[in-house]
Protein backbone atom coordinates (compact mmCIF):
# COMPACT_ATOMS: atom_id res chain seq x y z
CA UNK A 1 -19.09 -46.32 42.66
CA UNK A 2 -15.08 -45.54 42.08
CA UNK A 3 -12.68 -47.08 39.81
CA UNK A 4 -9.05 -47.77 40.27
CA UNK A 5 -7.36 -48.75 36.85
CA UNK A 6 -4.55 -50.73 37.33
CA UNK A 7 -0.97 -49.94 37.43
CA UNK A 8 -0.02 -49.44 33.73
CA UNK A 9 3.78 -48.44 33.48
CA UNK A 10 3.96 -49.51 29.89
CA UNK A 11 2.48 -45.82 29.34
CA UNK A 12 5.97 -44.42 30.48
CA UNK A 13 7.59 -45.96 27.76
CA UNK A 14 10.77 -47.28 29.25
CA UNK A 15 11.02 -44.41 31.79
CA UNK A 16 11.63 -46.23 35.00
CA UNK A 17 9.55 -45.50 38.37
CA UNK A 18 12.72 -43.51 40.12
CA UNK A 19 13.23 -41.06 37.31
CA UNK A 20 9.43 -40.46 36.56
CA UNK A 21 9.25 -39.75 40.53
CA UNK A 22 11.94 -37.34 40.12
CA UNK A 23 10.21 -35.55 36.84
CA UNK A 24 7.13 -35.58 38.61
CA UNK A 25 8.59 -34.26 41.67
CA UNK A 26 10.84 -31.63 39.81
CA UNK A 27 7.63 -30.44 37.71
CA UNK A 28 5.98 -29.96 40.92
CA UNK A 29 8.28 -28.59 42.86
CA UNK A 30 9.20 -25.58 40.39
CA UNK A 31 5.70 -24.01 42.19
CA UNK A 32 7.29 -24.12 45.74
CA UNK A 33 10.50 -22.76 44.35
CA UNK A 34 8.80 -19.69 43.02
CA UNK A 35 7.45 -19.20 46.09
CA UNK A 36 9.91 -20.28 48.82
CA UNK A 37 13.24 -19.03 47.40
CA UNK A 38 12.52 -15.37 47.02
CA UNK A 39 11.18 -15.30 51.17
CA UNK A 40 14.11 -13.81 52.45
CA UNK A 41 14.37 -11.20 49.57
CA UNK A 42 10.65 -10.20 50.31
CA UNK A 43 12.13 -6.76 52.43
CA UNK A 44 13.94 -5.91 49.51
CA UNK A 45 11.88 -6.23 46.83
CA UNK A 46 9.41 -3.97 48.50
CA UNK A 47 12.37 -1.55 49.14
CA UNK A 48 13.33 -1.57 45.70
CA UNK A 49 9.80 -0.83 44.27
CA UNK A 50 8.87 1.69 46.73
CA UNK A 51 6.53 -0.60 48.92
CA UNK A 52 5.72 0.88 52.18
CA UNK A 53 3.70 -1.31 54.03
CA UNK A 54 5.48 -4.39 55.25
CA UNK A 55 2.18 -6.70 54.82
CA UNK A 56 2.23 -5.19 51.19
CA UNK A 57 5.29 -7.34 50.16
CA UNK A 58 2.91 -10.63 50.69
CA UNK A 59 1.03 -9.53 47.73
CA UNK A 60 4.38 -11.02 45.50
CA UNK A 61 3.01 -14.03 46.99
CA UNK A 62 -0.42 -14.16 46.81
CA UNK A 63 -0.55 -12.91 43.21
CA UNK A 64 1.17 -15.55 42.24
CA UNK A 65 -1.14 -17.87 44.27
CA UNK A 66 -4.02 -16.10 42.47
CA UNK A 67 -2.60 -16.69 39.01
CA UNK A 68 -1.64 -20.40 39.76
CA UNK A 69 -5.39 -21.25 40.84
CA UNK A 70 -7.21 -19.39 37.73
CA UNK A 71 -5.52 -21.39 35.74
CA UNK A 72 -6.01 -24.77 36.79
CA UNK A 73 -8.97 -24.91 35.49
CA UNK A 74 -7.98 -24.49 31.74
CA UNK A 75 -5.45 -26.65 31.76
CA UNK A 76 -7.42 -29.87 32.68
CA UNK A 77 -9.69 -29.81 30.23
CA UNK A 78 -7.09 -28.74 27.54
CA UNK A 79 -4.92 -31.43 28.44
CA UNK A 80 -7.83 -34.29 28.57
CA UNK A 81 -8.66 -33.48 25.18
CA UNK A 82 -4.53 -32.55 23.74
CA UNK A 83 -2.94 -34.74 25.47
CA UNK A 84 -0.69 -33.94 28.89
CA UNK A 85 3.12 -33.00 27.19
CA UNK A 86 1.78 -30.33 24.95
CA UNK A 87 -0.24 -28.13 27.38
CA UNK A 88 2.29 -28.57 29.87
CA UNK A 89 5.31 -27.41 28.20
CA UNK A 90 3.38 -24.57 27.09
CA UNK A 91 2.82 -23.80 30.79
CA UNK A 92 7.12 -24.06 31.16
CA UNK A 93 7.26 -21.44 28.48
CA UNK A 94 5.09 -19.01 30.48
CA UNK A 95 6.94 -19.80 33.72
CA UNK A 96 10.33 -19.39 32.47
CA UNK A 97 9.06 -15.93 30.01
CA UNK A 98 7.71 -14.59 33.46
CA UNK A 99 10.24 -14.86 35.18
CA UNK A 100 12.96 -13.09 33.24
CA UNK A 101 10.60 -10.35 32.63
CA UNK A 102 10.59 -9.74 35.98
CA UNK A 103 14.27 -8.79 36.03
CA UNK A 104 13.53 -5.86 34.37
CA UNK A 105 10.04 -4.75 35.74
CA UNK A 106 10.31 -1.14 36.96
CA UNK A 107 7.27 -0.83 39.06
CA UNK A 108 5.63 -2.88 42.17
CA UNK A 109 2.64 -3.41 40.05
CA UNK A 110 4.32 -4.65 36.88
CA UNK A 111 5.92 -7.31 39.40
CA UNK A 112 2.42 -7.98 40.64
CA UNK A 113 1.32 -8.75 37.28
CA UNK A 114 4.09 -11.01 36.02
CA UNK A 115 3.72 -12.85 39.53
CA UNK A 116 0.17 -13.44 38.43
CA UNK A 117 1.30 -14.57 34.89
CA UNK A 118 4.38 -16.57 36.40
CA UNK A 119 1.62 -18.46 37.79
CA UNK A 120 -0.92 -18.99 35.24
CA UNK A 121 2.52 -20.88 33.80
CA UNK A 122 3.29 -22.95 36.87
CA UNK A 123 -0.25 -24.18 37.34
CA UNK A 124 0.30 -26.46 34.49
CA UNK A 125 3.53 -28.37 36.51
CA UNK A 126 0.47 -29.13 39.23
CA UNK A 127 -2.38 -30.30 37.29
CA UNK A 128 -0.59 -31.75 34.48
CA UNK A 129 1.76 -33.54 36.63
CA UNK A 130 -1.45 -35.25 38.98
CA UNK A 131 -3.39 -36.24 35.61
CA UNK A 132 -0.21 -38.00 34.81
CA UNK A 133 0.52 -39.57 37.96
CA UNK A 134 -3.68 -40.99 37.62
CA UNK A 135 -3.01 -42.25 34.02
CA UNK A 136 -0.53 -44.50 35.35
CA UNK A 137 -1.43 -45.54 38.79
CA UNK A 138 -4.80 -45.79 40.57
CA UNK A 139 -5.86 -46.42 44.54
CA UNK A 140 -3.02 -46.49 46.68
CA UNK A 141 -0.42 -46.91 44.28
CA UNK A 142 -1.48 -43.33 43.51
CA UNK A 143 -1.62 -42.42 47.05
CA UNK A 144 2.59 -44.41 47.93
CA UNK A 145 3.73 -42.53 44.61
CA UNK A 146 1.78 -39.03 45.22
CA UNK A 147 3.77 -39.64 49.27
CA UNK A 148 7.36 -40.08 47.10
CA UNK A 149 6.23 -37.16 45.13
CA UNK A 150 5.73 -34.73 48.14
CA UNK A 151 8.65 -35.98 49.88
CA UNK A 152 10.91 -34.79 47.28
CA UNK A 153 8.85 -32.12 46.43
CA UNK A 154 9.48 -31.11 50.33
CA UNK A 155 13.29 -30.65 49.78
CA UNK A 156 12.36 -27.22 48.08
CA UNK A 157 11.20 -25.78 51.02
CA UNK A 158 13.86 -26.92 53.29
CA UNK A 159 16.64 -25.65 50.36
CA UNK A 160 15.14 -22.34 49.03
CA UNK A 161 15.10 -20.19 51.32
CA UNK A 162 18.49 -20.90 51.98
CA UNK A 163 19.24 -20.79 48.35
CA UNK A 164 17.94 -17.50 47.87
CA UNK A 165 19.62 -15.86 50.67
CA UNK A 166 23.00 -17.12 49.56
CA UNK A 167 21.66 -15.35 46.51
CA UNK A 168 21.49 -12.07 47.88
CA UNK A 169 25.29 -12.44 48.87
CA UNK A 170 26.33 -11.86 45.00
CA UNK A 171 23.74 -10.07 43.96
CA UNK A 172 20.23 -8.03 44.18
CA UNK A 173 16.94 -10.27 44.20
CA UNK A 174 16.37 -9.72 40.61
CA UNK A 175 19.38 -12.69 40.21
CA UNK A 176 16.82 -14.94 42.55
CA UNK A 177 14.56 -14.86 39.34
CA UNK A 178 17.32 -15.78 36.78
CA UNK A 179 17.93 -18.96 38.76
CA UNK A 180 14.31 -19.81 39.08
CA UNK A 181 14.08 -19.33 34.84
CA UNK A 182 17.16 -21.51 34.79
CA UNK A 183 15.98 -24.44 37.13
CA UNK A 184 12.40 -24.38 34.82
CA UNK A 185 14.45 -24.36 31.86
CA UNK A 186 16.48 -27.20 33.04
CA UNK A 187 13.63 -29.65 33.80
CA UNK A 188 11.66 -28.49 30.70
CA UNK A 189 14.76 -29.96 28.39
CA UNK A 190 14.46 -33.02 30.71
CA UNK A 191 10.53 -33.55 29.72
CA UNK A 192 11.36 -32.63 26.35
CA UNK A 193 13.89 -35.52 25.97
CA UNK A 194 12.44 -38.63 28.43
CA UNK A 195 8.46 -37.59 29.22
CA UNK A 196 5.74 -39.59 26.96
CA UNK A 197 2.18 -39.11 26.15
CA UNK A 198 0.31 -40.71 29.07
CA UNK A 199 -2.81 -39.93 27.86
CA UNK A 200 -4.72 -43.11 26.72
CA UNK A 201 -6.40 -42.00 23.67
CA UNK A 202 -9.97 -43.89 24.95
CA UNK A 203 -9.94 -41.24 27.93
CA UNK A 204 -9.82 -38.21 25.09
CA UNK A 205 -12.48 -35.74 25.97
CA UNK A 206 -13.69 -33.13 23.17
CA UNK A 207 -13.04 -29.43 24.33
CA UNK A 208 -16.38 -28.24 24.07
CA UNK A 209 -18.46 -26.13 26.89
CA UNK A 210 -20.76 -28.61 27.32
CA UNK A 211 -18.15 -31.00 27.59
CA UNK A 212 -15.65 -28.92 30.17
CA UNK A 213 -19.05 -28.23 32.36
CA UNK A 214 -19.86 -32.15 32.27
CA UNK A 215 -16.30 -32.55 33.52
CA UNK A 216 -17.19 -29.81 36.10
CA UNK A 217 -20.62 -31.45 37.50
CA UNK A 218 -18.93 -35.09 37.46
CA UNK A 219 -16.71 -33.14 39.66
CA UNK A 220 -18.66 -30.88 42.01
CA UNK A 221 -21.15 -33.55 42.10
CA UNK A 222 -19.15 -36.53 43.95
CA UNK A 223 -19.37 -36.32 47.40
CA UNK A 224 -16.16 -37.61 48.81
CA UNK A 225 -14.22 -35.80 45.99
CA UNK A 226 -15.78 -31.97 47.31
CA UNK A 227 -15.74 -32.94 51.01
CA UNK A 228 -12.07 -33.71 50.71
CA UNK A 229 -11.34 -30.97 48.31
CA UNK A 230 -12.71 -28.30 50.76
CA UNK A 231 -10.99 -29.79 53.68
CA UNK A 232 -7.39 -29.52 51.87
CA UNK A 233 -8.80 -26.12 50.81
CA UNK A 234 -8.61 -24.73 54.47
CA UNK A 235 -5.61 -26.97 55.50
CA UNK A 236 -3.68 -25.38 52.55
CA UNK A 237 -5.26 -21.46 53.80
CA UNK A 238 -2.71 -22.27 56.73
CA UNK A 239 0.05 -22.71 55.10
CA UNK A 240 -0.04 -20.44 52.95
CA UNK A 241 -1.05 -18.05 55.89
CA UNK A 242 2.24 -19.26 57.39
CA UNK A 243 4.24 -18.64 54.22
CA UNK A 244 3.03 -14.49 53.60
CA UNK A 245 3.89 -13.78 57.05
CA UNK A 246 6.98 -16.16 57.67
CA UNK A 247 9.00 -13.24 57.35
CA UNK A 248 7.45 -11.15 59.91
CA UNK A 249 7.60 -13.84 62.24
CA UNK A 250 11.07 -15.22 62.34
CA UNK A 251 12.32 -11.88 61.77
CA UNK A 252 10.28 -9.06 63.24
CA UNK A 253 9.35 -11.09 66.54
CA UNK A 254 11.80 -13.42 66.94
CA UNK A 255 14.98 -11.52 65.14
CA UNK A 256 16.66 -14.43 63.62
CA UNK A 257 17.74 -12.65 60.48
CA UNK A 258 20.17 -14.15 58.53
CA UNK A 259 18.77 -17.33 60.16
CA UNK A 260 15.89 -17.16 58.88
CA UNK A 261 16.27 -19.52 55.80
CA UNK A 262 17.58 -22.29 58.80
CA UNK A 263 14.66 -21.66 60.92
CA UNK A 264 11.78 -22.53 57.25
CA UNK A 265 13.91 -25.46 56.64
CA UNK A 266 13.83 -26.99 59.92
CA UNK A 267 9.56 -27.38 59.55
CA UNK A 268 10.10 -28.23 55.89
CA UNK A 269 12.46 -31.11 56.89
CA UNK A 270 9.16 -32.59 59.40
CA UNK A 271 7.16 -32.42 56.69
CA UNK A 272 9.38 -34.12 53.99
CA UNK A 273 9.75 -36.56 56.35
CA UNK A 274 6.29 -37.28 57.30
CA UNK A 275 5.86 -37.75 53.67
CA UNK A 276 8.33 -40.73 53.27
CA UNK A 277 6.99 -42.08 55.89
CA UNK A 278 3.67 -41.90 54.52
CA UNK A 279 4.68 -43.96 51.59
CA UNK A 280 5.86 -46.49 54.14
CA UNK A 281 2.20 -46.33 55.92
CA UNK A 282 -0.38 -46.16 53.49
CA UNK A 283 -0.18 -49.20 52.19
CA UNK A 284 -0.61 -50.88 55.26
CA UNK A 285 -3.10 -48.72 57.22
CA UNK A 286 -4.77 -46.95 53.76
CA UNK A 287 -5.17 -43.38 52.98
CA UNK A 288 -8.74 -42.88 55.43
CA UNK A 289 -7.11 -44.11 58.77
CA UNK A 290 -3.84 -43.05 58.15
CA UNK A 291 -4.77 -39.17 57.11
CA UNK A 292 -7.99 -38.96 59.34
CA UNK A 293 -5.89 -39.89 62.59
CA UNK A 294 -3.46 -36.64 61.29
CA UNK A 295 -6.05 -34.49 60.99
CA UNK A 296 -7.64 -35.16 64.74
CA UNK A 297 -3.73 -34.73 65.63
CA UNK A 298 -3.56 -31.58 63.93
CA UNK A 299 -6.36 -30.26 65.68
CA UNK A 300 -5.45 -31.10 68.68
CA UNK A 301 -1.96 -29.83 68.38
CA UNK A 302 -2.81 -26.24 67.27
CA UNK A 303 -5.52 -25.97 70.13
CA UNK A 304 -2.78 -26.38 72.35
CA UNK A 305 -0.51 -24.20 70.41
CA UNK A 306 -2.96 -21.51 70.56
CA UNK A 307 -3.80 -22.13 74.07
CA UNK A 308 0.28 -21.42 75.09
CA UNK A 309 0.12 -18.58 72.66
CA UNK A 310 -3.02 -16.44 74.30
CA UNK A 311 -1.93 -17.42 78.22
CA UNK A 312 2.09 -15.94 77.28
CA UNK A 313 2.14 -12.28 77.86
CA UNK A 314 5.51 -12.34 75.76
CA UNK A 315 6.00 -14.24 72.41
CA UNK A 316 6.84 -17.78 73.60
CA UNK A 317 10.20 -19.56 73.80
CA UNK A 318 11.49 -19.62 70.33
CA UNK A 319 12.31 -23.26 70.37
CA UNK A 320 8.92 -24.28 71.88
CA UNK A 321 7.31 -22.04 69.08
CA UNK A 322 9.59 -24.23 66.57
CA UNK A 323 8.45 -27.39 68.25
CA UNK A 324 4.72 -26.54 68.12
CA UNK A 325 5.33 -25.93 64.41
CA UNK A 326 7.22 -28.81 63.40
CA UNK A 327 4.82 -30.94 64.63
CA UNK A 328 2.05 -29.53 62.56
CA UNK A 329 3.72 -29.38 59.76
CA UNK A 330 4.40 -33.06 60.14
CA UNK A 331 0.64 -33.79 61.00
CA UNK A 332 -0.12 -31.65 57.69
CA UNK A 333 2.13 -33.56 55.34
CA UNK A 334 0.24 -37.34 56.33
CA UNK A 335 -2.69 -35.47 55.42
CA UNK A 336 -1.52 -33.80 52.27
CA UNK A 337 -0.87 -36.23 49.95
CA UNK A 338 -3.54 -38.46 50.82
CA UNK A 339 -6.41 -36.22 50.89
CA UNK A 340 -5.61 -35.54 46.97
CA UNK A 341 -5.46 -39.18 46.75
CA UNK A 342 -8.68 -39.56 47.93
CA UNK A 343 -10.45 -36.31 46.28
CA UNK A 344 -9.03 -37.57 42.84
CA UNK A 345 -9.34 -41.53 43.42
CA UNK A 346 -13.67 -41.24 42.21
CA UNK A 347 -12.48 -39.46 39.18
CA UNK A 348 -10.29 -41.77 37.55
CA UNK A 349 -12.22 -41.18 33.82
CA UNK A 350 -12.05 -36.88 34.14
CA UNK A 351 -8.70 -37.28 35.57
CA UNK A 352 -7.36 -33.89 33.95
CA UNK A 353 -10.42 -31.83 34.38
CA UNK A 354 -10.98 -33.46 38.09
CA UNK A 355 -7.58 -31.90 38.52
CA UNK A 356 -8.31 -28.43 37.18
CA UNK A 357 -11.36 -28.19 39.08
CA UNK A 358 -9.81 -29.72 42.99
CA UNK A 359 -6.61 -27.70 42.19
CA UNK A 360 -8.49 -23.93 41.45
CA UNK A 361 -10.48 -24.35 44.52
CA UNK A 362 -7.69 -25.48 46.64
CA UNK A 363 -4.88 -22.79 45.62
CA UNK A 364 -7.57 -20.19 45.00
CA UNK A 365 -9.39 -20.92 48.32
CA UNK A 366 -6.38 -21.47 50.36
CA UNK A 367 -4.73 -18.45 49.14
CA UNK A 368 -7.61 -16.27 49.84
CA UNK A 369 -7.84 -17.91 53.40
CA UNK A 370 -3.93 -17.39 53.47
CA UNK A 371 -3.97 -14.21 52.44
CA UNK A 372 -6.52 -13.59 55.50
CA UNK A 373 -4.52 -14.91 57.87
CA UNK A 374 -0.85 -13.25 56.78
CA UNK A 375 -2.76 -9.40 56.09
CA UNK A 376 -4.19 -10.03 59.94
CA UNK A 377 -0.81 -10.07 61.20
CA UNK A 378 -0.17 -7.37 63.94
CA UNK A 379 3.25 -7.86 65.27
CA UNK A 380 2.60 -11.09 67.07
CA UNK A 381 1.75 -15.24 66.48
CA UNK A 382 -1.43 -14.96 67.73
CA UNK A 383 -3.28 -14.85 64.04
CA UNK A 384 -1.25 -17.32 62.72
CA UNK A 385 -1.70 -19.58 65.13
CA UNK A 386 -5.45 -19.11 65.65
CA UNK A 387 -6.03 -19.53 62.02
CA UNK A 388 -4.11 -22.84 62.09
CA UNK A 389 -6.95 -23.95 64.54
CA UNK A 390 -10.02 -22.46 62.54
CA UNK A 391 -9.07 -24.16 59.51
CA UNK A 392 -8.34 -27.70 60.99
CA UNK A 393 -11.84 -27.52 63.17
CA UNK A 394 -13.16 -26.57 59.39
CA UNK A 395 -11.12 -29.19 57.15
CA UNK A 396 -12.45 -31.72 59.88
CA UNK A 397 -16.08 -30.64 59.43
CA UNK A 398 -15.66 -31.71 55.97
CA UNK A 399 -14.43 -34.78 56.02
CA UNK A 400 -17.11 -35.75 58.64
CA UNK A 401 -19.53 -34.44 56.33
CA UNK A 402 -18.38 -36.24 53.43
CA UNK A 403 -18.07 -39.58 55.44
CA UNK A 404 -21.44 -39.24 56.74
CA UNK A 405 -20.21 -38.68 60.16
CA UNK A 406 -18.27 -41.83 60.21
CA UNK A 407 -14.12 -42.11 60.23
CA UNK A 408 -11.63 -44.73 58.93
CA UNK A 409 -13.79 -46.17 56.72
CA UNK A 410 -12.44 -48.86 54.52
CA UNK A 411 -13.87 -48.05 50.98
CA UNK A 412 -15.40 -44.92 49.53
CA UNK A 413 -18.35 -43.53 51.27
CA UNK A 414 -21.71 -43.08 48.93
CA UNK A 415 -21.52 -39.91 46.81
């Protein structure tokens, strides 16, 4: 049986709906931007530090990835039993410490191991951030302000890459991680001064072990929350498949160099997009139809993608490539949002540990699967575009599974 609480904005404390979107949004997006903005100084990093394999350089990706998903699941627990503000600007202090460090790391491996500590910070901003959005809203409330969330959120990946290359114009890449300590700085002073304590103090959990495992089996235990967990798991392995080898692919096959950054934002800005309009939509078709219908799409689309991509004997049209993509990405962005919706909507009363424990199996899942697909690469599409396919044939297996073979259902199906 679920439970929606209702909307309770007196918990923001006169913070208005617009501004705690923004926060939100802001908190979240910090993760993308210490991702997305340092893409097109990948080539030089691993020039600077001596890194001779190209696929090498993905691993300033993925052990950040790695960090982020560990520790999720401390964080949850921590914060259902502290409350959400301290844990989380605790988590800002690591991010921002991290990355200055970096500017002055002298080896490939020390910048390995500040990546992974850059993201033990920023995996606060994610699970923090959902726990708040669930103290405050419930059922699709959650889902139309989680949709405002992304679509903001989205801008990141449609501005970074850009941002960082402009970057490189006036100065080496260590300056991309001075700006990334200076954005986190900047919205850490705006929690400081406007975020309350959204934690209602009946919800308090004790941090015990027997307590965090209870969290743990309420969580592994529910049906629809696992199904749809796994399922974003391996829709999540493709992008961040797509991410450690974007690079390679705009550049090495299709040469767009300096274009690069235009070429990212251009899927980003389908996927912001379908994310607005998903606020717009869910309340009036509901978070099952709406993101089950984009996942059948998003099968269908990359088995056609990968059809095009095996029968050309040359790497396909750019601009056919691009539309192939954009698509997707738009397909993947209805289904986002609202799969966390639904994965988190049976957990209302675990809220931060339910977090901890979707959010380390996601990132750490999808960036293992990522990591698979982007270290496969071997000078063409084909493995990126084959393991877009494989994981949407997967993610749909598990949303069958947890709705006992039935789609667009109306309520919950029986844990």
């Amino acid at each position: 049986m679920t439970h929606s609480p209702p909307i309770m904005p007196a918990r923001l404390q006169g913070v208005g709906k617009v501004e705690f979107i923004a926060m939100m949004a802001s908190l979240m997006a910090l993760n993308a931007l210490a991702i997305d903005i340092m893409l097109p100084g990948l080539q030089q990093i691993g020039e600077s530090l001596g890194v001779e394999n190209p696929n090498h350089r993905q691993y300033v990706v993925s052990a950040y990835l790695f960090g982020f998903g560990v520790a999720q699941l401390f964080y949850g627990p921590i914060s259902d039993r502290f409350g959400r503000r301290k844990p989380l600007l605790i988590g800002l202090g690591i991010y921002i410490l991290s990355a200055v460090a970096v500017v002055f790391v002298p080896s490939f491996a020390g910048l390995l191991l500040l990546r992974f500590a850059q993201g033990i910070g920023s995996a606060a901003t994610r699970v923090i951030s959902i726990s708040i959005v669930r103290d405050v809203f419930g059922g699709r409330a959650m889902a139309e302000v989680m949709s405002l969330i992304m679509m903001v959120f989205m801008v990141v990946p449609v501005v970074a890459p850009g941002t960082g290359q402009i970057i490189l114009l006036f100065g080496n890449w260590h300056l991309i991680f001075v700006v990334i300590a200076l954005a986190a700085l900047i919205v850490s002073l705006w929690v400081i001064k406007r975020l309350p304590e959204t934690l209602d103090p009946a919800d308090v959990r004790p941090f015990t072990v027997a307590s965090v495992a209870n969290g743990f089996l309420i969580v592994l235990t529910n049906r629809v929350a696992l199904c749809y967990t796994l399922a974003s798991t391996f829709i999540f392995g493709a992008l961040f498949g797509f991410i450690n080898s974007a690079q390679q692919v705009y550049v090495g096959i299709y040469q767009l160099g300096a274009w690069f950054p235009l070429a990212f934002a251009a899927v980003a800005v389908f996927m912001s997009i379908s994310a607005f309009l998903n606020s717009r939509w869910v309340g009036k078709l509901g978070m099952r139809r709406l993101s089950q219908t984009a996942l059948l799409g998003f099968v269908g689309i990359t088995f056609l993608w990968l059809v095009v991509q095996l029968l050309s004997s040359t790497p396909m049209p750019f601009l056919l490539f691009l539309a192939f993509f954009a698509v997707a990405m738009f397909l993947f962005g209805l289904i986002a949002s609202n799969f966390n919706s639904l994965a988190m909507e049976p957990l209302g009363h675990v809220a931060g540990t339910a977090s901890s424990v979707l959010g380390f199996m996601g990132t750490i899942g999808g960036a293992i699967i990522g990591a698979a697909i982007g270290q496969a690469f071997n000078g063409t599409a084909t493995p990126m575009v084959a393991g877009f396919f494989t994981v949407a044939v997967i993610g749909l297996m598990f949303v069958l599974l947890g709705e006992r073979g039935k789609l667009f259902r109306t309520q919950n199906a029986p844990v």
